[in-house]
N, C-alpha and C. Protein backbone atom coordinates (compact mmCIF):
# COMPACT_ATOMS: atom_id res chain seq x y z
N UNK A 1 -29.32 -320.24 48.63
CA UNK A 1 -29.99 -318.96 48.70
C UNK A 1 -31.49 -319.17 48.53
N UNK A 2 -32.25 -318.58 49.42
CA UNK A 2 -33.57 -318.24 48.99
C UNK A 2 -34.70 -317.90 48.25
N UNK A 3 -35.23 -318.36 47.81
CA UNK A 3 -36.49 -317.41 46.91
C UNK A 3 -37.41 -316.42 47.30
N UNK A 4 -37.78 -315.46 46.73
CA UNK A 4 -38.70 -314.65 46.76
C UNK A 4 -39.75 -315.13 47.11
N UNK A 5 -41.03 -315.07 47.17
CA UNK A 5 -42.06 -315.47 47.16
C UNK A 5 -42.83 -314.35 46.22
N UNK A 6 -42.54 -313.04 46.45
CA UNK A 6 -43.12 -312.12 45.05
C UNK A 6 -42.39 -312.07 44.20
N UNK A 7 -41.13 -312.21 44.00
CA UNK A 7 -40.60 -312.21 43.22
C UNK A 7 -39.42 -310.88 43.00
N UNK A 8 -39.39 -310.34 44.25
CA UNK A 8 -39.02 -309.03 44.65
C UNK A 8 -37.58 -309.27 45.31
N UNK A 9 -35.91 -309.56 45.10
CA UNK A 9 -35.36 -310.38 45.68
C UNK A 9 -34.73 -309.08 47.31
N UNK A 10 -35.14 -308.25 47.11
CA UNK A 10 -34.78 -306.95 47.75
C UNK A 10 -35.56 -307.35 49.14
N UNK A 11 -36.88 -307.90 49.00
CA UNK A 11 -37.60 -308.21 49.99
C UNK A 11 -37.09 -309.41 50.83
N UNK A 12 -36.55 -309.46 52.32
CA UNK A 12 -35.94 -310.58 52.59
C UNK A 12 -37.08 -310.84 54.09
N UNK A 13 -38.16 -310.39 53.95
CA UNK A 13 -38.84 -310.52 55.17
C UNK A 13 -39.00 -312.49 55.32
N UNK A 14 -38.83 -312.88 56.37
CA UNK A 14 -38.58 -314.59 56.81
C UNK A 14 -40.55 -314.79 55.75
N UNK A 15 -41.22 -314.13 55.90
CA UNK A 15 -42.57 -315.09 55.54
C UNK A 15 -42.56 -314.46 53.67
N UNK A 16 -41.76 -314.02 53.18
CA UNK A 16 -41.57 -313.69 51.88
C UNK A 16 -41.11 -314.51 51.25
N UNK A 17 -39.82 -315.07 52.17
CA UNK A 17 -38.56 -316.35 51.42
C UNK A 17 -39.19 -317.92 51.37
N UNK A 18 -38.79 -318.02 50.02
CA UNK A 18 -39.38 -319.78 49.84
C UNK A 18 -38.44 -320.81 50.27
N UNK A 19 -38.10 -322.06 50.53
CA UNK A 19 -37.08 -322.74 50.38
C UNK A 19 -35.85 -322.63 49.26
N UNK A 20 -34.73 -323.18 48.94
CA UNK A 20 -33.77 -323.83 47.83
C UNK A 20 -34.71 -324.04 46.86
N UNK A 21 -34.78 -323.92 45.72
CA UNK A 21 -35.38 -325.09 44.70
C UNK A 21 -36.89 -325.10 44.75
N UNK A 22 -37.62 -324.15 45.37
CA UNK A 22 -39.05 -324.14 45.35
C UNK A 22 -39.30 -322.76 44.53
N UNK A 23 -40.28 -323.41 43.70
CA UNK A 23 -40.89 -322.55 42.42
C UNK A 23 -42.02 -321.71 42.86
N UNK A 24 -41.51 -320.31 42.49
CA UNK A 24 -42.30 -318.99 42.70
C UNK A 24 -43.68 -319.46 42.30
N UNK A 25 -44.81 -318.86 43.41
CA UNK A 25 -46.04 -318.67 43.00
C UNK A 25 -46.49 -317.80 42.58
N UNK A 26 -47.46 -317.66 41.32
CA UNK A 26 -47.99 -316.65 40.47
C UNK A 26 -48.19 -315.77 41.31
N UNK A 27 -47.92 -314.48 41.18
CA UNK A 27 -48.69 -313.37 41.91
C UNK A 27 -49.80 -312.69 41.23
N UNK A 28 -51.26 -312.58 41.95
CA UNK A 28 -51.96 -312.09 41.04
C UNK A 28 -52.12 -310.72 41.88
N UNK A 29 -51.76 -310.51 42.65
CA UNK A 29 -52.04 -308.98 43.71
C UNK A 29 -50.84 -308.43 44.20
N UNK A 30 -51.23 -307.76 44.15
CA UNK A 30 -49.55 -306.65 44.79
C UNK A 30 -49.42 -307.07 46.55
N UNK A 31 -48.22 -307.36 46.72
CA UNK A 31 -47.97 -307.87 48.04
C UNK A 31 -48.18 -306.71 49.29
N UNK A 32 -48.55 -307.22 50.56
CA UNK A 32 -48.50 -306.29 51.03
C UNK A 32 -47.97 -305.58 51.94
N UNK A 33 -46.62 -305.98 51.60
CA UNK A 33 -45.55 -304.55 51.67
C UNK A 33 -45.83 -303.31 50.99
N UNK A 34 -46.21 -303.70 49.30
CA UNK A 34 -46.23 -302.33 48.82
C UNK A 34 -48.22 -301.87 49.05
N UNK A 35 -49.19 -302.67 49.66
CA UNK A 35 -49.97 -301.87 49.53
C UNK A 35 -49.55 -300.84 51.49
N UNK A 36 -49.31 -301.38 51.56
CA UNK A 36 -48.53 -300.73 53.04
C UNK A 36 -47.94 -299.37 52.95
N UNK A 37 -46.99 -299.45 51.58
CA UNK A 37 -46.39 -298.26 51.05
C UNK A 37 -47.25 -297.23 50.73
N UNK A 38 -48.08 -297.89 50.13
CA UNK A 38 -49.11 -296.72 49.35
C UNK A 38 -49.92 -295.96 50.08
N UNK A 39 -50.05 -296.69 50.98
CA UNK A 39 -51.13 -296.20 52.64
C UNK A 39 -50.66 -295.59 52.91
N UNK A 40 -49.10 -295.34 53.01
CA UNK A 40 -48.17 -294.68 53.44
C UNK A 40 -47.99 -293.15 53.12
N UNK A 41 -47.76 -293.38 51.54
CA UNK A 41 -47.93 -292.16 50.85
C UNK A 41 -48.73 -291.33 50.38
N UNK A 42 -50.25 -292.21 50.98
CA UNK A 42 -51.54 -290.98 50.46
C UNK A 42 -51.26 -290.67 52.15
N UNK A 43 -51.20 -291.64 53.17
CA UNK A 43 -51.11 -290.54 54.21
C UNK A 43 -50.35 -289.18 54.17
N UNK A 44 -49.17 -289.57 53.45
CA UNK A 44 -48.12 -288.13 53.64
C UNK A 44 -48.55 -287.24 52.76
N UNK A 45 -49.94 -287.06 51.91
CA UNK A 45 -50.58 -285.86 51.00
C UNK A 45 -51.12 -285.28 52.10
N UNK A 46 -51.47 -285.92 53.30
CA UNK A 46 -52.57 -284.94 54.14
C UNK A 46 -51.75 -284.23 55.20
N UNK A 47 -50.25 -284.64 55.25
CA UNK A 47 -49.60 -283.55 56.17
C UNK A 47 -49.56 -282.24 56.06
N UNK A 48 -49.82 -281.40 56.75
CA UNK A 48 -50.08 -279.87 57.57
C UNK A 48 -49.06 -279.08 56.80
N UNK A 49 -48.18 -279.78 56.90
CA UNK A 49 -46.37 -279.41 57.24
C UNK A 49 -45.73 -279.34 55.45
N UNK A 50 -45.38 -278.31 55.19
CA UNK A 50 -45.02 -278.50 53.30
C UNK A 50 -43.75 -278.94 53.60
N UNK A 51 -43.10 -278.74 54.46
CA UNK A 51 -41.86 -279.31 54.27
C UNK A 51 -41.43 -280.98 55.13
N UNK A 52 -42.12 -281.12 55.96
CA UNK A 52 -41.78 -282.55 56.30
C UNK A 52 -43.17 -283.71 55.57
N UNK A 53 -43.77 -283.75 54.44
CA UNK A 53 -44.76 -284.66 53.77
C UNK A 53 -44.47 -286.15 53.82
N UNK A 54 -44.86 -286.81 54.96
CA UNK A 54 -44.29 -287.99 55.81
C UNK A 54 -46.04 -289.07 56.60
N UNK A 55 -45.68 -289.97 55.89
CA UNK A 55 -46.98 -290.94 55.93
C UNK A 55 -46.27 -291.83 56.73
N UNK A 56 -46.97 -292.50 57.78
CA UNK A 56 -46.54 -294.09 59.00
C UNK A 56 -47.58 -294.88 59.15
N UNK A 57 -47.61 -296.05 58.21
CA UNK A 57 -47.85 -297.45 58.89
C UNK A 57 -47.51 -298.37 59.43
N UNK A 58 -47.63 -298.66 60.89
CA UNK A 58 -47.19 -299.58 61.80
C UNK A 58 -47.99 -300.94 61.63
N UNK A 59 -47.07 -301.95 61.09
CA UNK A 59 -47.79 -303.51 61.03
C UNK A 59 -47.53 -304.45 62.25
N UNK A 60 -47.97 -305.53 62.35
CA UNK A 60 -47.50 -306.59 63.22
C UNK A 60 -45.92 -307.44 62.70
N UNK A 61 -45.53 -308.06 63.02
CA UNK A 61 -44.25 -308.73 61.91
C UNK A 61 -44.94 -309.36 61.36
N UNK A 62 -46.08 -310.19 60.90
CA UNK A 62 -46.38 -311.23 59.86
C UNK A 62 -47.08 -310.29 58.65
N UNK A 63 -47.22 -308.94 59.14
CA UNK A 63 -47.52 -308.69 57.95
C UNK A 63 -48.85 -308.58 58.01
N UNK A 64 -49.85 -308.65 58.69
CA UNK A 64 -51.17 -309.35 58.94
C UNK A 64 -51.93 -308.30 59.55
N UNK A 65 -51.39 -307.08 59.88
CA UNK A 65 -52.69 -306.21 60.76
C UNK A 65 -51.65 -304.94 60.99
N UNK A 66 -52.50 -304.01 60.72
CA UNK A 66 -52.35 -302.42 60.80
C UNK A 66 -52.74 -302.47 62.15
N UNK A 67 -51.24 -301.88 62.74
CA UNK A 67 -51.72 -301.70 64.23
C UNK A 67 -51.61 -299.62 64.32
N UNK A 68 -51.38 -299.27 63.51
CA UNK A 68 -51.40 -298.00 63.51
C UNK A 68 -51.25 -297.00 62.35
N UNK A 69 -52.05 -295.87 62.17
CA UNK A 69 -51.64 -295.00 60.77
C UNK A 69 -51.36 -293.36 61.42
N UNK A 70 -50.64 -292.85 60.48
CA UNK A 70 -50.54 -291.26 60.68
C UNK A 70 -49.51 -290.56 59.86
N UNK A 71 -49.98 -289.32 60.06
CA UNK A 71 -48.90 -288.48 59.35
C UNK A 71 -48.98 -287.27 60.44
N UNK A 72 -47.49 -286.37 60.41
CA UNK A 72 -47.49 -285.06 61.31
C UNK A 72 -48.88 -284.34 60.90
N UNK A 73 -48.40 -284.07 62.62
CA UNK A 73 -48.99 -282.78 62.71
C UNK A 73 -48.79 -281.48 63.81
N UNK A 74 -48.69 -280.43 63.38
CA UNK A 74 -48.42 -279.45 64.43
C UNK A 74 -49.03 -279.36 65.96
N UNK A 75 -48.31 -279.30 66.50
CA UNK A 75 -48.98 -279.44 67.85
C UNK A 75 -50.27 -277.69 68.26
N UNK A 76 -51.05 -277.77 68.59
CA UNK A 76 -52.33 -276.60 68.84
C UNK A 76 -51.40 -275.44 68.74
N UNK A 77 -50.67 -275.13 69.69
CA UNK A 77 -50.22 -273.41 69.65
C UNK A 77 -49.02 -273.43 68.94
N UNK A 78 -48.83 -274.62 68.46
CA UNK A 78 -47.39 -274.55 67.76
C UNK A 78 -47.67 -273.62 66.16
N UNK A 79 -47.23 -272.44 65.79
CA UNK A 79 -47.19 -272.31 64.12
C UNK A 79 -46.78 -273.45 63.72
N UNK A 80 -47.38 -273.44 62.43
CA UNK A 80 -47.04 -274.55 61.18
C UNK A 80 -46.17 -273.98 60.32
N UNK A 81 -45.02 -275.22 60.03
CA UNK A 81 -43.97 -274.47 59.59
C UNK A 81 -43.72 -273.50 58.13
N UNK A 82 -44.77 -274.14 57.70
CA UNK A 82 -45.10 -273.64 56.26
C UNK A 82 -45.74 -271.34 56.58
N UNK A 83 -46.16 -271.62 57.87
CA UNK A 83 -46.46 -269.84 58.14
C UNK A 83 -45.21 -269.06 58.75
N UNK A 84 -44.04 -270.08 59.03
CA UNK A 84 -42.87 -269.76 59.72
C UNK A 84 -42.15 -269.13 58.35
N UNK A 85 -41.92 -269.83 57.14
CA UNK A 85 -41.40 -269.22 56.22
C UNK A 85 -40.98 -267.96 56.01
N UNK A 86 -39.91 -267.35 55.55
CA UNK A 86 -39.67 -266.50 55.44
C UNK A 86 -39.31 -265.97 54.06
């Protein structure tokens, strides 16, 4: 079985896993899966929408480059669902 490389064993991404028998390296920074997450979730504070609050970052597979960010949004003549309420 594999090692972590953060130390996270949930994380099984191929550039995360160490060999058999190879000793975890110190982590001094939060990996970035979770700063990915977090990008994620201040995006979903700025959604329109009270009921769908939904943040998207699109990476490359290595992990290495934001190829895209966003959160909903109502389309121009569309009401927002939050004025649809009843």
């Amino acid at each position: 079985m594999s090692v972590a490389r953060d130390g996270v064993a949930a994380n099984t991404h191929a550039l995360n896993l160490l060999p058999t028998g190879a000793a975890v390296p110190p982590v001094d920074r939060i990996p970035l899966y979770e700063v990915y997450m977090r990008m994620a979730e201040e995006l979903a504070k700025r959604s329109t929408c009270v009921r769908l609050q939904v943040g998207t970052v699109v990476t490359d597979q290595r992990l290495e480059n934001v190829l895209a960010i966003g959160a909903p949004r109502p389309a121009s003549c569309a009401p927002s669902s939050s004025s649809t309420r009843g």
